[in-house]
N, C-alpha and C. Protein backbone atom coordinates (compact mmCIF):
# COMPACT_ATOMS: atom_id res chain seq x y z
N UNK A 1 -19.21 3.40 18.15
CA UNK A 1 -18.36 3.53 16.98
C UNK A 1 -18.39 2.21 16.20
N UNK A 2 -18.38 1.92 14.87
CA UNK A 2 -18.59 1.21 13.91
C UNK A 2 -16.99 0.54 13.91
N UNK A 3 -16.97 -0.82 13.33
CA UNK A 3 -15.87 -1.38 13.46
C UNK A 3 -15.42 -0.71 12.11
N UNK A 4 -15.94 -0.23 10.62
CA UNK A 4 -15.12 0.82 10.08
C UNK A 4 -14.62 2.09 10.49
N UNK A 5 -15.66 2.62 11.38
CA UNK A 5 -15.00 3.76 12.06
C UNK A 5 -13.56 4.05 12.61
N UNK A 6 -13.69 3.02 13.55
CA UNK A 6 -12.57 2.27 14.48
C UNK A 6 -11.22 2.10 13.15
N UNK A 7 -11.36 1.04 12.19
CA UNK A 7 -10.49 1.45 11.32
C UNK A 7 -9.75 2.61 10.15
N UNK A 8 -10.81 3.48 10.51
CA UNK A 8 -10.45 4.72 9.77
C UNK A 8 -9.83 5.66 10.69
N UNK A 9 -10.46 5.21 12.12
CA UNK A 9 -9.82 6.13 12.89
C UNK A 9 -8.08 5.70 13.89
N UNK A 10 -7.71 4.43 12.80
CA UNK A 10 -6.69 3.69 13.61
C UNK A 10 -6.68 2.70 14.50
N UNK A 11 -7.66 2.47 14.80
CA UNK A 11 -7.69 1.67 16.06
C UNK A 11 -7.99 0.76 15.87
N UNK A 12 -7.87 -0.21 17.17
CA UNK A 12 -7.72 -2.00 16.83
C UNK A 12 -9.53 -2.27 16.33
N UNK A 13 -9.88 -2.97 15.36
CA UNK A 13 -11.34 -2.87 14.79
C UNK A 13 -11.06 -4.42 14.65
N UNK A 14 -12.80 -5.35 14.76
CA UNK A 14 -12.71 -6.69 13.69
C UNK A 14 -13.10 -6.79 12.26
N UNK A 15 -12.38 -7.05 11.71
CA UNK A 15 -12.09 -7.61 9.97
C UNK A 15 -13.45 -8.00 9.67
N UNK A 16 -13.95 -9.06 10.35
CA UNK A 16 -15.00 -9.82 10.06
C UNK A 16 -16.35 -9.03 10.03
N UNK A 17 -16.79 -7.80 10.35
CA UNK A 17 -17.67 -6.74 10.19
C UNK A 17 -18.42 -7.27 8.88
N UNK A 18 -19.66 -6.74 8.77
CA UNK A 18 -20.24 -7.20 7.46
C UNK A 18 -20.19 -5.56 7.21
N UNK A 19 -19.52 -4.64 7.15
CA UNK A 19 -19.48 -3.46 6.49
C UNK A 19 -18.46 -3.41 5.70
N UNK A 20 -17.27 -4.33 6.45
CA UNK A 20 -15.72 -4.09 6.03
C UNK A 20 -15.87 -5.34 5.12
N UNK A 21 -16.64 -6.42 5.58
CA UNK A 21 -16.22 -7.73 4.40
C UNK A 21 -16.99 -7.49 2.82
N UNK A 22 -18.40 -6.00 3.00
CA UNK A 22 -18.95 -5.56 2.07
C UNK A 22 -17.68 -4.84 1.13
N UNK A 23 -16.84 -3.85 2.06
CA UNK A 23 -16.00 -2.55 0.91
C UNK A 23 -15.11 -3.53 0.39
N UNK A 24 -14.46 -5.17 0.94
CA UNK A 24 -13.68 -5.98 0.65
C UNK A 24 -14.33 -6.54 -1.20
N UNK A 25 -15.14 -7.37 -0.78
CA UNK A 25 -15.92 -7.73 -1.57
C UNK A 25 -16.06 -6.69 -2.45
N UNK A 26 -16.33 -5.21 -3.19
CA UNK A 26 -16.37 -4.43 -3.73
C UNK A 26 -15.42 -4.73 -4.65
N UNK A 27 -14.22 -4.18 -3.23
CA UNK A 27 -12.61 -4.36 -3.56
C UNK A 27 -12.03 -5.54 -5.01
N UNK A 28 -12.39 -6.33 -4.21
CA UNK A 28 -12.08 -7.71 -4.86
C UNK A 28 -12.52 -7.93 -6.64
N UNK A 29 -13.67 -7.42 -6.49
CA UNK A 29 -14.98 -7.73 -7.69
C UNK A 29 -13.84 -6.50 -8.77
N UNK A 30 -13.74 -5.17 -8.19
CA UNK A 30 -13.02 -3.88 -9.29
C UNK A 30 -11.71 -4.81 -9.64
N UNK A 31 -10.57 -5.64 -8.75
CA UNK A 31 -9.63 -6.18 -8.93
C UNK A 31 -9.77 -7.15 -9.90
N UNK A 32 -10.99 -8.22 -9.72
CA UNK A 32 -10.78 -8.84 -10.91
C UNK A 32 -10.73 -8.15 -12.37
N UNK A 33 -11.67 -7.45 -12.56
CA UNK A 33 -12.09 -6.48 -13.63
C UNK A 33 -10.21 -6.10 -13.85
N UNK A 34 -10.16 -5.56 -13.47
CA UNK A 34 -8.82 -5.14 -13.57
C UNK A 34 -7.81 -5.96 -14.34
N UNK A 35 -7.65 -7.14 -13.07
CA UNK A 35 -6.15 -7.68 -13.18
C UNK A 35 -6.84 -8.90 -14.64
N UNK A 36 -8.36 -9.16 -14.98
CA UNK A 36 -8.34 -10.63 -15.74
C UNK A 36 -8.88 -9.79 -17.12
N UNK A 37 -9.44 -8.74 -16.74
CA UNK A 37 -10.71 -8.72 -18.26
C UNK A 37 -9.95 -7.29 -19.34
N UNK A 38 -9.25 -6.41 -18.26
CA UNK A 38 -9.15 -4.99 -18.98
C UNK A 38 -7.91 -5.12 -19.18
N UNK A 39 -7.50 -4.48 -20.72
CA UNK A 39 -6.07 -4.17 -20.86
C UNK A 39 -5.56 -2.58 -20.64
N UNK A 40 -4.44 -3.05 -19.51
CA UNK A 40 -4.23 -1.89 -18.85
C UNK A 40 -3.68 -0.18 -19.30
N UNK A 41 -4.14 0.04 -20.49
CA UNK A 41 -3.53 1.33 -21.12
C UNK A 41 -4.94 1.60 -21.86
N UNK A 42 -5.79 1.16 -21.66
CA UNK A 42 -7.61 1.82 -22.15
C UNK A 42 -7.80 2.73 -20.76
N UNK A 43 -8.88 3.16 -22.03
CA UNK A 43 -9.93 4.18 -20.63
C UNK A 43 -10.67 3.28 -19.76
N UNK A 44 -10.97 2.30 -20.18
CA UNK A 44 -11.85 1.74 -19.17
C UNK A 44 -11.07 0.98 -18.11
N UNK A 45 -9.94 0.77 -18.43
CA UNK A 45 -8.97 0.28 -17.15
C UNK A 45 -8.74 1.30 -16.35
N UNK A 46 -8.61 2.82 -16.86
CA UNK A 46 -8.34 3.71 -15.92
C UNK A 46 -9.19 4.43 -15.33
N UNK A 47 -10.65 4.10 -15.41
CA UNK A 47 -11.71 4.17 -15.05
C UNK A 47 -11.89 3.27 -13.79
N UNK A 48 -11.74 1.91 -14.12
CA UNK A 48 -11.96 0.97 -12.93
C UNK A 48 -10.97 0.92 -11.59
N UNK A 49 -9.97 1.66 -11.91
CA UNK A 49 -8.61 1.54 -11.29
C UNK A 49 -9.57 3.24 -10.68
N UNK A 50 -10.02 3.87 -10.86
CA UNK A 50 -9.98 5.43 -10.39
C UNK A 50 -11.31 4.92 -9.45
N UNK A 51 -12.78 4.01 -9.76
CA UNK A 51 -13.15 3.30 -9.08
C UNK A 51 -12.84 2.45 -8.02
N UNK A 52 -11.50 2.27 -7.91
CA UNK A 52 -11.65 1.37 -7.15
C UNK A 52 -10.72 2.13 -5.91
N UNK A 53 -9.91 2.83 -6.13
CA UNK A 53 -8.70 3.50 -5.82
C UNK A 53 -9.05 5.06 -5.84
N UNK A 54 -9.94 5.78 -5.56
CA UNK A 54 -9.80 7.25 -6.06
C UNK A 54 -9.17 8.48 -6.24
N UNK A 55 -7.93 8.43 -4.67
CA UNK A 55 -6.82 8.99 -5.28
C UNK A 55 -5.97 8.81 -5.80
N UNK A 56 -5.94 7.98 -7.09
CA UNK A 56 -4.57 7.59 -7.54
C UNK A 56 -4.43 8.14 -8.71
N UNK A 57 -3.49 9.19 -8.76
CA UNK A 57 -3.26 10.33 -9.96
C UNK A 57 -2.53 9.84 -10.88
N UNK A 58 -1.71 8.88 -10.16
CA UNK A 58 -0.69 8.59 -10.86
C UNK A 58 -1.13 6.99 -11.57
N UNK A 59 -0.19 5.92 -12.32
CA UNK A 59 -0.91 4.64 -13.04
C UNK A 59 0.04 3.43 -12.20
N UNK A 60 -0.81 2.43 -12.03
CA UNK A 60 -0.93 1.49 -11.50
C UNK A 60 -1.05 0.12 -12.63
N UNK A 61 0.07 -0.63 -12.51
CA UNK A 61 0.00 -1.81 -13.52
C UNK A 61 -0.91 -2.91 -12.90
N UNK A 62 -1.97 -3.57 -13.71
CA UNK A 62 -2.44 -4.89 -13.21
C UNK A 62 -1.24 -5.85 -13.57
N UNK A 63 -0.65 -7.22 -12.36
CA UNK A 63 -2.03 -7.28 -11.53
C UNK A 63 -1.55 -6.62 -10.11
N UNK A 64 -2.84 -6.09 -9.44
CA UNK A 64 -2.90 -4.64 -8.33
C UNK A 64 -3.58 -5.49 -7.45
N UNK A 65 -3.15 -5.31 -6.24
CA UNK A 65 -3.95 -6.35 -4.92
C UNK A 65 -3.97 -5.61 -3.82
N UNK A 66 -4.95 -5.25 -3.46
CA UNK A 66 -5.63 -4.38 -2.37
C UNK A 66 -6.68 -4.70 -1.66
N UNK A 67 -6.78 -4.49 -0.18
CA UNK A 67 -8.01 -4.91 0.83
C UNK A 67 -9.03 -3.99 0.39
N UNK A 68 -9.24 -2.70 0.64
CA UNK A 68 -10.31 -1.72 0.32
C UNK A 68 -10.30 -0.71 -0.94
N UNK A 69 -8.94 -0.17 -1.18
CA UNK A 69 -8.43 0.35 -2.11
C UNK A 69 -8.36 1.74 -2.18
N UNK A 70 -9.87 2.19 -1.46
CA UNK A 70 -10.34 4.09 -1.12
C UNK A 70 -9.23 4.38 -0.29
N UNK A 71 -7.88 3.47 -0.19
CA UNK A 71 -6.71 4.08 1.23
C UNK A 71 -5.52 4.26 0.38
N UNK A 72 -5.48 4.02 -0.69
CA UNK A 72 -4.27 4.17 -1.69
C UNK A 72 -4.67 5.28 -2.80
N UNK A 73 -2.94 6.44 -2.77
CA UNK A 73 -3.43 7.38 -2.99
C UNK A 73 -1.85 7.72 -3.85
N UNK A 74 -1.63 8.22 -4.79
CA UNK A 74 -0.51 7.99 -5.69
C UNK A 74 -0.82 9.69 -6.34
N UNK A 75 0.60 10.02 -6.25
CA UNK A 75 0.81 11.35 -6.91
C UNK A 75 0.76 11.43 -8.16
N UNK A 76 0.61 12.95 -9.10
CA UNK A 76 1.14 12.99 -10.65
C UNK A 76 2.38 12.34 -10.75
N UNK A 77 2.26 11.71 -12.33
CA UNK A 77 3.50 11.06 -12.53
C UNK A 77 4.33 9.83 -11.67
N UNK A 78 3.32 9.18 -10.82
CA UNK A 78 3.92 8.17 -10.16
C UNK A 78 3.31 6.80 -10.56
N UNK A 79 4.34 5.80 -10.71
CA UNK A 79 4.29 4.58 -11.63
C UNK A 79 4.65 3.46 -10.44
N UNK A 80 3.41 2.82 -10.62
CA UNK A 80 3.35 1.23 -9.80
C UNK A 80 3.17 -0.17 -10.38
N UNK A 81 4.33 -0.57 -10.32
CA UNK A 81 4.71 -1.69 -11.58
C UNK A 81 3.76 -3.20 -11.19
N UNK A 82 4.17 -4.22 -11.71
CA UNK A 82 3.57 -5.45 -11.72
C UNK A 82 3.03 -6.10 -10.81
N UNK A 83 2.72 -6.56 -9.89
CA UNK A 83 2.42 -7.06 -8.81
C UNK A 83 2.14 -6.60 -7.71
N UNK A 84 2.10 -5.43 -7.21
CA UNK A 84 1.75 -4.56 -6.06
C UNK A 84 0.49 -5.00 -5.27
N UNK A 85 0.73 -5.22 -4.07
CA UNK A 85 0.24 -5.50 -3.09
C UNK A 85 -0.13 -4.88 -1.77
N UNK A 86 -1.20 -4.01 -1.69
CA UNK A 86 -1.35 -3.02 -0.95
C UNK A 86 -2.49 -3.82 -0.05
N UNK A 87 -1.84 -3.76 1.53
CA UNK A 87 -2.96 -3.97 2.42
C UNK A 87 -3.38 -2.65 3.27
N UNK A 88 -4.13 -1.93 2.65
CA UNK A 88 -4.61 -0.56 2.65
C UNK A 88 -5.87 -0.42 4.04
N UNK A 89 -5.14 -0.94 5.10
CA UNK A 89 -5.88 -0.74 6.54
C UNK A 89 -5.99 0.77 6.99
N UNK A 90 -4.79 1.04 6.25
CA UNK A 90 -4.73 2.58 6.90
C UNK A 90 -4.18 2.99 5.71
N UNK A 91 -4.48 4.62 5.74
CA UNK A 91 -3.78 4.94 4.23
C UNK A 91 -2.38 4.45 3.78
N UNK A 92 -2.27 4.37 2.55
CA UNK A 92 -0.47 4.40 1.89
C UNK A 92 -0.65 5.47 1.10
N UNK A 93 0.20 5.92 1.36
CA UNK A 93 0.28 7.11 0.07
C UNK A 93 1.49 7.35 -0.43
N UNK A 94 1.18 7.60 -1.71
CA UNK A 94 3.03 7.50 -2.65
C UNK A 94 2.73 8.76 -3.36
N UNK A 95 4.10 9.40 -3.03
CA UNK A 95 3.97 10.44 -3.71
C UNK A 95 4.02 11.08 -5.03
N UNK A 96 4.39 12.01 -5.49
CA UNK A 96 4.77 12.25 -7.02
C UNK A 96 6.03 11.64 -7.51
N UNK A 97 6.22 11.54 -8.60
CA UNK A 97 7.04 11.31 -9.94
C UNK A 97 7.77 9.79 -9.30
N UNK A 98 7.13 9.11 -8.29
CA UNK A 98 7.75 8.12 -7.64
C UNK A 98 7.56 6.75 -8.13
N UNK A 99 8.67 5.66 -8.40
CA UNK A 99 8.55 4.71 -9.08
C UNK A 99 8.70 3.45 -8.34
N UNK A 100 7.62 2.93 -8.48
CA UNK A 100 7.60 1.02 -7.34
C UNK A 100 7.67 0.49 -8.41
N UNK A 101 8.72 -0.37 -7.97
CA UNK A 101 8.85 -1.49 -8.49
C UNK A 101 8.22 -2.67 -8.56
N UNK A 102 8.20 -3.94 -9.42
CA UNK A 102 7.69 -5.20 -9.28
C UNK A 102 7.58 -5.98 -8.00
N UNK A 103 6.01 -6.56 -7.72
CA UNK A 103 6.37 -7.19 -7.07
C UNK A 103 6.13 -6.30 -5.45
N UNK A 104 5.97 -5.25 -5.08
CA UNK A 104 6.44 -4.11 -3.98
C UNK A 104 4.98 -4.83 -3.16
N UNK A 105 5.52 -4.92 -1.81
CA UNK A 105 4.33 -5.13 -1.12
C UNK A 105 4.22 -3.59 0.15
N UNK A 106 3.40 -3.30 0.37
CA UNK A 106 3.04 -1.94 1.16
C UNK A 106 1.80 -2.66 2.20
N UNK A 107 2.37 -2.64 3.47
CA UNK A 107 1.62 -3.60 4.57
C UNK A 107 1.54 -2.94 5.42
N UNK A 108 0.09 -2.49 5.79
CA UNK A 108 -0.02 -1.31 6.96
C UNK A 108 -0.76 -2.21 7.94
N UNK A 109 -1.26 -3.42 7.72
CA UNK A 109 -1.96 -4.39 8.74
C UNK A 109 -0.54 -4.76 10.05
N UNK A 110 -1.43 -4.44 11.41
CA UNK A 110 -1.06 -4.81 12.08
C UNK A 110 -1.53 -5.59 13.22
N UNK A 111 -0.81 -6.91 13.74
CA UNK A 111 -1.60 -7.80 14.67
C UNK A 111 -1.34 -7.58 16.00
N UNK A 112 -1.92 -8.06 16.96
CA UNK A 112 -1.50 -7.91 18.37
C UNK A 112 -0.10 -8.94 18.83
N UNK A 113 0.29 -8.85 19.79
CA UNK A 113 1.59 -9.61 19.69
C UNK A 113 0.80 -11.03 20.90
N UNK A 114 0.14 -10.27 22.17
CA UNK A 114 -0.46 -11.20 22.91
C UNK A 114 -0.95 -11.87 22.33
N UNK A 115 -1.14 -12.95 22.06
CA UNK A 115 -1.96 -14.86 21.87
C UNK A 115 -3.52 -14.49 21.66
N UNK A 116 -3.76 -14.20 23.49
CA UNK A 116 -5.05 -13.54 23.45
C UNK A 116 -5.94 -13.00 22.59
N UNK A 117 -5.06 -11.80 22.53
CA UNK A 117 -6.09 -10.62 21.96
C UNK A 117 -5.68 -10.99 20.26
N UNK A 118 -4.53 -11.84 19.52
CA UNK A 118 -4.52 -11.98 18.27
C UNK A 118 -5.42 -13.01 18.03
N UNK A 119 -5.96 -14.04 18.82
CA UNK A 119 -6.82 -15.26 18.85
C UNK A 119 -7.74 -14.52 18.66
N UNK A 120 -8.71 -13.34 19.24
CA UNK A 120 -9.68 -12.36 19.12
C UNK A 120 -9.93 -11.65 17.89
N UNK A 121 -8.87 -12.02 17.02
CA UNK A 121 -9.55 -11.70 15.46
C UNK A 121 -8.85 -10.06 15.09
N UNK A 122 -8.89 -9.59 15.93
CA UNK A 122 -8.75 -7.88 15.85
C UNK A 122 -7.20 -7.56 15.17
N UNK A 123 -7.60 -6.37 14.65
CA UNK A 123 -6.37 -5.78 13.51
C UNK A 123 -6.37 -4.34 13.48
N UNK A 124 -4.78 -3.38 13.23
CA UNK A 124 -5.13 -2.02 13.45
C UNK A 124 -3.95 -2.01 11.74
N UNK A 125 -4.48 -0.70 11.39
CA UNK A 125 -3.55 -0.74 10.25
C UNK A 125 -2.95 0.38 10.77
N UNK A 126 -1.59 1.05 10.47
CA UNK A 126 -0.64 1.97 10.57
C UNK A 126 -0.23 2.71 9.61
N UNK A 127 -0.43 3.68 9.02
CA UNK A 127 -0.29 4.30 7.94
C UNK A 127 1.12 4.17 6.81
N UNK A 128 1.01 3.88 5.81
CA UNK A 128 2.82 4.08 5.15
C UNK A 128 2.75 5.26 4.20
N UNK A 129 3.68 6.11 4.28
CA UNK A 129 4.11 7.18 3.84
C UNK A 129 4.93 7.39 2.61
N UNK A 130 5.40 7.10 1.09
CA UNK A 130 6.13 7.08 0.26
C UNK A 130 6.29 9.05 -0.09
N UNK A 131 7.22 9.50 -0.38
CA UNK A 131 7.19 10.86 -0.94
C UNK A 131 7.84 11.02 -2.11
N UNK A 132 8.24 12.15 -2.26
CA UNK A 132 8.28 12.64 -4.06
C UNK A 132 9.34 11.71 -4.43
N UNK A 133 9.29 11.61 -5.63
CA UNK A 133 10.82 11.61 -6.47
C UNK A 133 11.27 10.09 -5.88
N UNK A 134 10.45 9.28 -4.96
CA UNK A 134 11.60 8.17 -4.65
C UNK A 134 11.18 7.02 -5.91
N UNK A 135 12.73 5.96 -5.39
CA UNK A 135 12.24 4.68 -5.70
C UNK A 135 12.57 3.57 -5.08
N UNK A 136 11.54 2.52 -5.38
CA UNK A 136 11.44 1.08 -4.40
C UNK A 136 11.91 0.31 -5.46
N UNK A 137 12.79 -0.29 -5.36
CA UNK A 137 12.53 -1.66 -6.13
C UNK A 137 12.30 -2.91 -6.01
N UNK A 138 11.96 -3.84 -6.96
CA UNK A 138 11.42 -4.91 -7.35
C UNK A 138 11.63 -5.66 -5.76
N UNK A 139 10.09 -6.11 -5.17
CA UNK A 139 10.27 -7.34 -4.48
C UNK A 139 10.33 -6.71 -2.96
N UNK A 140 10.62 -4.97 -2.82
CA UNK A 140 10.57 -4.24 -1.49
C UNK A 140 9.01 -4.53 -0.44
N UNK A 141 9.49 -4.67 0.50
CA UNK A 141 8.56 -4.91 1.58
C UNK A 141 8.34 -3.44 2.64
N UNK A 142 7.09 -2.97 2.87
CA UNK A 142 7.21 -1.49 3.50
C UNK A 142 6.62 -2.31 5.04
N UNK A 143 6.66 -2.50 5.98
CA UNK A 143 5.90 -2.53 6.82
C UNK A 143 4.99 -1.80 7.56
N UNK A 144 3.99 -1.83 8.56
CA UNK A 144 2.97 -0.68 8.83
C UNK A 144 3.92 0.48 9.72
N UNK A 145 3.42 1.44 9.11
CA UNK A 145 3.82 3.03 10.01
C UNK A 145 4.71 3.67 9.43
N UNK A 146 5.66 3.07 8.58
CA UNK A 146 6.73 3.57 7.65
C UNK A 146 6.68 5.07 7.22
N UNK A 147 7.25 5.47 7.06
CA UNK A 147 7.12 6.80 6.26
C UNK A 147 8.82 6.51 5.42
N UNK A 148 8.67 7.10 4.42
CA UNK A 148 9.76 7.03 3.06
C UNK A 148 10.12 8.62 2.73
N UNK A 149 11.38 8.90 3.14
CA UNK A 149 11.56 10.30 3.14
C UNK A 149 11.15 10.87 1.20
N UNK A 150 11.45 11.86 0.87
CA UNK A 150 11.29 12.41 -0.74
C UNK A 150 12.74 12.17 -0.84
N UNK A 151 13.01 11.85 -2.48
CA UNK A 151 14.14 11.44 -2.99
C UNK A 151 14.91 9.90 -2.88
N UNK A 152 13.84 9.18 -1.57
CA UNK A 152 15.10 8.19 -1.33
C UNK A 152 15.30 7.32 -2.42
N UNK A 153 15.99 6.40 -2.04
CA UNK A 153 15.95 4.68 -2.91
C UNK A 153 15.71 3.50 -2.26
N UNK A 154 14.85 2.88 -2.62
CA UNK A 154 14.86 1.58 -1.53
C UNK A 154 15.42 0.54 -2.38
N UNK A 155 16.74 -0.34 -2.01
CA UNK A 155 16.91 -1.47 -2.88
C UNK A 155 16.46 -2.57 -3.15
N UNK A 156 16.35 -3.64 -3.94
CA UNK A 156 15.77 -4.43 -4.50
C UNK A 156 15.57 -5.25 -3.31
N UNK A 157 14.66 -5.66 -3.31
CA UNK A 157 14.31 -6.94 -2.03
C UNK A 157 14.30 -6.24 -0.25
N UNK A 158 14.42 -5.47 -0.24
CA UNK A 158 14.71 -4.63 0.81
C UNK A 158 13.35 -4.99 1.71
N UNK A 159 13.72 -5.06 3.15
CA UNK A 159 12.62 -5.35 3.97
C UNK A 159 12.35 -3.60 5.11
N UNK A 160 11.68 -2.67 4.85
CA UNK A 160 11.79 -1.61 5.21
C UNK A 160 10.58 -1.60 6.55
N UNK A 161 11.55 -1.80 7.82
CA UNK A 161 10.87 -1.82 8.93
C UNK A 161 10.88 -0.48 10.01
N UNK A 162 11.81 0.33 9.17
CA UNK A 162 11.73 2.24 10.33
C UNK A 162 11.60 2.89 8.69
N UNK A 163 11.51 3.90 9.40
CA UNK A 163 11.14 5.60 8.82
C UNK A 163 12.72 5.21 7.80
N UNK A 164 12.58 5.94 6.68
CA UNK A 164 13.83 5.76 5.86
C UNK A 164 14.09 7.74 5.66
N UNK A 165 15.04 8.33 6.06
CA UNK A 165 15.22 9.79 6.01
C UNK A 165 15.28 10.19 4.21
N UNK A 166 14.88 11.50 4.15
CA UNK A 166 15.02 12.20 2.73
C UNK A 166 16.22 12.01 2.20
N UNK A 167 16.28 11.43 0.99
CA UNK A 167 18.00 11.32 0.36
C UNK A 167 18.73 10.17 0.60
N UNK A 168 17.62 9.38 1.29
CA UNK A 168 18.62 8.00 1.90
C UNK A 168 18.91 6.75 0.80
N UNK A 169 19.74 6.03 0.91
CA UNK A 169 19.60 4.95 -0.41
C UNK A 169 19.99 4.01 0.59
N UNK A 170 18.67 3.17 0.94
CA UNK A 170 18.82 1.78 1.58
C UNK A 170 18.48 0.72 0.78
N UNK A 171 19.02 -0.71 1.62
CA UNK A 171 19.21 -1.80 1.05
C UNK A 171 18.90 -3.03 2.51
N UNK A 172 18.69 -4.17 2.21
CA UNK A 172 19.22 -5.29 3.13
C UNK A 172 17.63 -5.22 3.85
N UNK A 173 17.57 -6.53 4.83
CA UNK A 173 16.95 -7.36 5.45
C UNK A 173 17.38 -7.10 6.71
N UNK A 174 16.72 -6.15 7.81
CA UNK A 174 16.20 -5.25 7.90
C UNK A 174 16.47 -4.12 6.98
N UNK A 175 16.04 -3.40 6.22
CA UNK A 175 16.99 -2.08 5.10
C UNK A 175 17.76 -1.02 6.56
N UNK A 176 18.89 -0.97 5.67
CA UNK A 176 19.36 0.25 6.62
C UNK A 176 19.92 1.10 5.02
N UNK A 177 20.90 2.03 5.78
CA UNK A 177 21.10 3.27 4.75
C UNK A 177 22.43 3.25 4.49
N UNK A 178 22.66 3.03 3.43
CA UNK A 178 24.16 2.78 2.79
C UNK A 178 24.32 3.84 2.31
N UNK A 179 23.70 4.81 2.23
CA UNK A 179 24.65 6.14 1.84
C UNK A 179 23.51 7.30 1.55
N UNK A 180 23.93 8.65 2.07
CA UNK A 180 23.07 9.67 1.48
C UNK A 180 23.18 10.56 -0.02
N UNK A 181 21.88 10.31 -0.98
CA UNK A 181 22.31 11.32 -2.29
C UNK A 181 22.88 12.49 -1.83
């Protein structure tokens, strides 16, 4: 099995692969295009952004920061504001009519905790889950494995380290749930 394999299929893979530092490098090259040369409401921005990103139905503001990008996947009508930061090890996917805020980082990279085996280079990504109708705001942190019920709210600065339930409106460092819509 291929150390992309291994990462598509979840599992602990090394970074340093000349397959994965190739789709990086890709990555990187569509991002500049993006975030320095194109203004973001042309066709050709939403061209390079559909290049670089292919399921993303929905629009994405430069500037957009992503490891591979083919793992980020955005519903109709869903809006990803200024600064977004997707480490797309494993899919993220955001659903419809759903609105991120500035700034939103979505982090599915995960390290080993042993010394050892994190000294060994190796990384597994964990999938994050966003669904319909929610919103994140400005400055929210998702960590890997997350899933984001449909409808919720995540509050501003919010560090979202469990599953957040449908209807929930969290807040705070760890986020917990201050109340259901």
């Amino acid at each position: 099995m291929t150390e992309k394999q291994k990462m598509l299929a979840g599992e602990w893979f090394h970074p340093a692969d000349p397959e994965l530092a190739a789709d990086r490098d890709r990555a990187r090259r569509l991002q500049h295009r993006l975030n320095t040369e194109l203004c973001d409401q042309d066709a050709e921005y939403r061209a390079t952004l559909r290049a670089l990103c292919p399921a993303v139905e929905g629009f994405i503001r430069a500037p957009f920061h992503c490891d591979y990008g083919y793992h980020v996947s955005t519903g109709e009508g869903s809006f990803v504001n200024f600064g977004c930061t997707c480490l797309d090890l494993a899919p993220i996917r955001i659903g419809r009519r759903t609105l991120v805020g500035p700034n939103v980082q979505l982090l599915t990279a995960r390290h080993p905790f042993e010394r050892a085996a994190r000294a060994s280079g190796v990384e597994q990504g964990l999938p994050i889950t966003i669904g319909d109708d929610c919103w994140l705001g400005g400055g929210v942190i998702v960590c890997p494995g997350v899933t984001i019920g449909d409808g919720a709210v995540v509050g501003a600065g919010a560090v979202v380290t469990k599953d957040v339930p449908a209807g929930a409106v969290v807040a705070g460092n760890p986020a917990r749930i201050l109340r259901m819509l």
